[in-house]
C-alpha atoms as a PDB file:
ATOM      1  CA  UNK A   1       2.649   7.770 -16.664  1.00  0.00           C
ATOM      2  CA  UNK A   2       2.906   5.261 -14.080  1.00  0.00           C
ATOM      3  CA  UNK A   3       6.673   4.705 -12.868  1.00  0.00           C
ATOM      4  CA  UNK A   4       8.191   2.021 -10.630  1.00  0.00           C
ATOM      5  CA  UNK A   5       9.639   2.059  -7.367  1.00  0.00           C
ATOM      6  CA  UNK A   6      11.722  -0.449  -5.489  1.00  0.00           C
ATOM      7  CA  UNK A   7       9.483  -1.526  -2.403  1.00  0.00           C
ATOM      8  CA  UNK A   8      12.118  -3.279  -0.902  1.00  0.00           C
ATOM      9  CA  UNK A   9      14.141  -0.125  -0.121  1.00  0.00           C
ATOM     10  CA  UNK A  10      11.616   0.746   3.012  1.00  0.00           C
ATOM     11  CA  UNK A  11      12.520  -0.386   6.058  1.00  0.00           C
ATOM     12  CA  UNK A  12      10.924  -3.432   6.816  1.00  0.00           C
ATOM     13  CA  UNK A  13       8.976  -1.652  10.110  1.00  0.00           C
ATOM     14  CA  UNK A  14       7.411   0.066   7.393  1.00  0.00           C
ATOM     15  CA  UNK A  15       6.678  -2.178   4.872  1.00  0.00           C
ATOM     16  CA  UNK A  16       5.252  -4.741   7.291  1.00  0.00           C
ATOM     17  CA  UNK A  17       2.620  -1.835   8.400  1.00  0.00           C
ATOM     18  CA  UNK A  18       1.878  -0.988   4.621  1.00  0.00           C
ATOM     19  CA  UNK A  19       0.828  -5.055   3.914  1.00  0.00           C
ATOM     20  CA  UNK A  20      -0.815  -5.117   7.166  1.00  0.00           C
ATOM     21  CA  UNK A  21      -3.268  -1.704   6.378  1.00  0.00           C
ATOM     22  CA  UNK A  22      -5.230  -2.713   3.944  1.00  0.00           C
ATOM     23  CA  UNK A  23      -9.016  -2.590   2.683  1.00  0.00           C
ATOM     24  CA  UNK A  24     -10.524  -5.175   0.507  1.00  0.00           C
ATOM     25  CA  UNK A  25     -13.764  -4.370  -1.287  1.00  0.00           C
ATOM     26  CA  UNK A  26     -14.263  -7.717  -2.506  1.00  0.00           C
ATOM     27  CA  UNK A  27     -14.246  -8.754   1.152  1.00  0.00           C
ATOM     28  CA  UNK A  28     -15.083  -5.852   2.530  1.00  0.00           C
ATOM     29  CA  UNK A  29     -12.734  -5.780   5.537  1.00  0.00           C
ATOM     30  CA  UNK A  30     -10.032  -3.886   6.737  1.00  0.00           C
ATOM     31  CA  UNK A  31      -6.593  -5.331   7.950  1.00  0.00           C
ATOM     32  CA  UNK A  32      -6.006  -8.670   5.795  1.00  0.00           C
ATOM     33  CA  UNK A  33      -3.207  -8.592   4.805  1.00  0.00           C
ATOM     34  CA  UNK A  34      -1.268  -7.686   1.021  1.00  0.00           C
ATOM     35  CA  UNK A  35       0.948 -10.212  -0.861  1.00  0.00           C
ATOM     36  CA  UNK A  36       2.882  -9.229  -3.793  1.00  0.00           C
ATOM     37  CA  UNK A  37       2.987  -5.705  -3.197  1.00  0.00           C
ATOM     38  CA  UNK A  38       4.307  -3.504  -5.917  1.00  0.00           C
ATOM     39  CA  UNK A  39       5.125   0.167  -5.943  1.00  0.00           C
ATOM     40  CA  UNK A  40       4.994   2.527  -7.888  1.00  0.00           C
ATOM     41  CA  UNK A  41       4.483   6.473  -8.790  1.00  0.00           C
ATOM     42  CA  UNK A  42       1.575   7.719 -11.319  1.00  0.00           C
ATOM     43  CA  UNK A  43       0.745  11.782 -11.457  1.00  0.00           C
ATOM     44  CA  UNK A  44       3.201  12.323  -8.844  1.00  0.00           C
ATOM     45  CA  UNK A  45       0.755   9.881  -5.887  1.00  0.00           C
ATOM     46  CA  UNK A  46       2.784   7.252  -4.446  1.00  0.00           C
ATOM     47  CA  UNK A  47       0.897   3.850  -4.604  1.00  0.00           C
ATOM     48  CA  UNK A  48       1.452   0.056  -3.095  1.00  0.00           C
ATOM     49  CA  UNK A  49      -0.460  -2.512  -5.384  1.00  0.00           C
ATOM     50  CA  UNK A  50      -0.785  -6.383  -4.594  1.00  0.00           C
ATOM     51  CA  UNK A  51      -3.399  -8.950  -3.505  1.00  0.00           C
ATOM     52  CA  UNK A  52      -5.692  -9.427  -0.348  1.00  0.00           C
ATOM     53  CA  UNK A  53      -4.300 -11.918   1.632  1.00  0.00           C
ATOM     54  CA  UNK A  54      -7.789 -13.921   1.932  1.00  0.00           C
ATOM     55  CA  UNK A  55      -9.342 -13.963  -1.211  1.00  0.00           C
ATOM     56  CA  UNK A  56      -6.709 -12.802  -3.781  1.00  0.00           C
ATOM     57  CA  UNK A  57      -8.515  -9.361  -4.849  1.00  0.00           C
ATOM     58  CA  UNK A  58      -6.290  -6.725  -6.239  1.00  0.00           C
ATOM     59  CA  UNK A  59      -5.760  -4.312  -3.366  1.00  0.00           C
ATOM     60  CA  UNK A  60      -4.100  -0.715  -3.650  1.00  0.00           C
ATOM     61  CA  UNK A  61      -3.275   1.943  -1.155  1.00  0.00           C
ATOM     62  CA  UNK A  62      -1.896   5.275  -1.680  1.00  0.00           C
ATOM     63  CA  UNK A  63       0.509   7.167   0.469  1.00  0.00           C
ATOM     64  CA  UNK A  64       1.440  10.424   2.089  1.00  0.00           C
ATOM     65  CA  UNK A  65       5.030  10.481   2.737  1.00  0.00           C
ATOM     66  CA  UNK A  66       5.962  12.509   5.850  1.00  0.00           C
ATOM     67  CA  UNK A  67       8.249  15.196   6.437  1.00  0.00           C
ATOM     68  CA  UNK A  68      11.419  14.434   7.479  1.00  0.00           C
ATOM     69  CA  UNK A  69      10.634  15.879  11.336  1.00  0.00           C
ATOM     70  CA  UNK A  70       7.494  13.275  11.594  1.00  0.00           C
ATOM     71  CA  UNK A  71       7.040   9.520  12.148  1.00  0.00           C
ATOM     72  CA  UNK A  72       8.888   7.532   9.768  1.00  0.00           C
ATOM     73  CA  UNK A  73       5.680   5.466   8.298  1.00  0.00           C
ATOM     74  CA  UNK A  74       3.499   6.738   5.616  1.00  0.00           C
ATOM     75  CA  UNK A  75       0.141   7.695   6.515  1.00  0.00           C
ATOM     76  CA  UNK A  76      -2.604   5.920   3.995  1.00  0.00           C
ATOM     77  CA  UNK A  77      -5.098   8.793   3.142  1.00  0.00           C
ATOM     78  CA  UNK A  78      -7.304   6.209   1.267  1.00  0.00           C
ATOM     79  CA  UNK A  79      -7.846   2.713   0.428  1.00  0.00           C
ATOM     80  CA  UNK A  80      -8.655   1.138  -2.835  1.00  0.00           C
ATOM     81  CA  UNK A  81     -10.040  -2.300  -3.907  1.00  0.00           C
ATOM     82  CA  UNK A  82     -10.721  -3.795  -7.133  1.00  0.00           C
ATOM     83  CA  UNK A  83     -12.718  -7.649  -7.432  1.00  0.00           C
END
């Protein structure tokens, strides 16, 4: 079951780094960029949803969130693209 989340409560450090580390498969680069993102939780993985800056590709990254004693930012464990 797939479940929202409210983006805009991270700090926007954080969500400037999430729409800045991105993959796109249809362009097969790293580091364009994300517009729209969306968030939201499905089988308990935290995910960030929205479209490649360049080409307009559905890009989605999911998250690790740290413990409270490490660095603030999420760590992406994977990247994935859809054309």
């Amino acid at each position: 079951m797939r479940t929202s989340r409210d983006f805009t409560l991270r700090p926007e450090r954080e969500r400037s780094w999430i729409c800045a580390e991105t993959w796109c498969d249809r362009c097969n680069q790293a580091d364009l960029g994300m517009i729209s993102p969306v968030e939201f939780e499905e089988d308990g993985q935290i995910y960030i949803e929205g479209a490649c800056r360049k080409c307009s590709a559905v890009v989605r990254t999911y998250l690790e969130e740290k413990k409270p004693n490490q660095s603030p930012e999420p760590m992406p464990l994977k990247r994935h693209g859809s054309s």
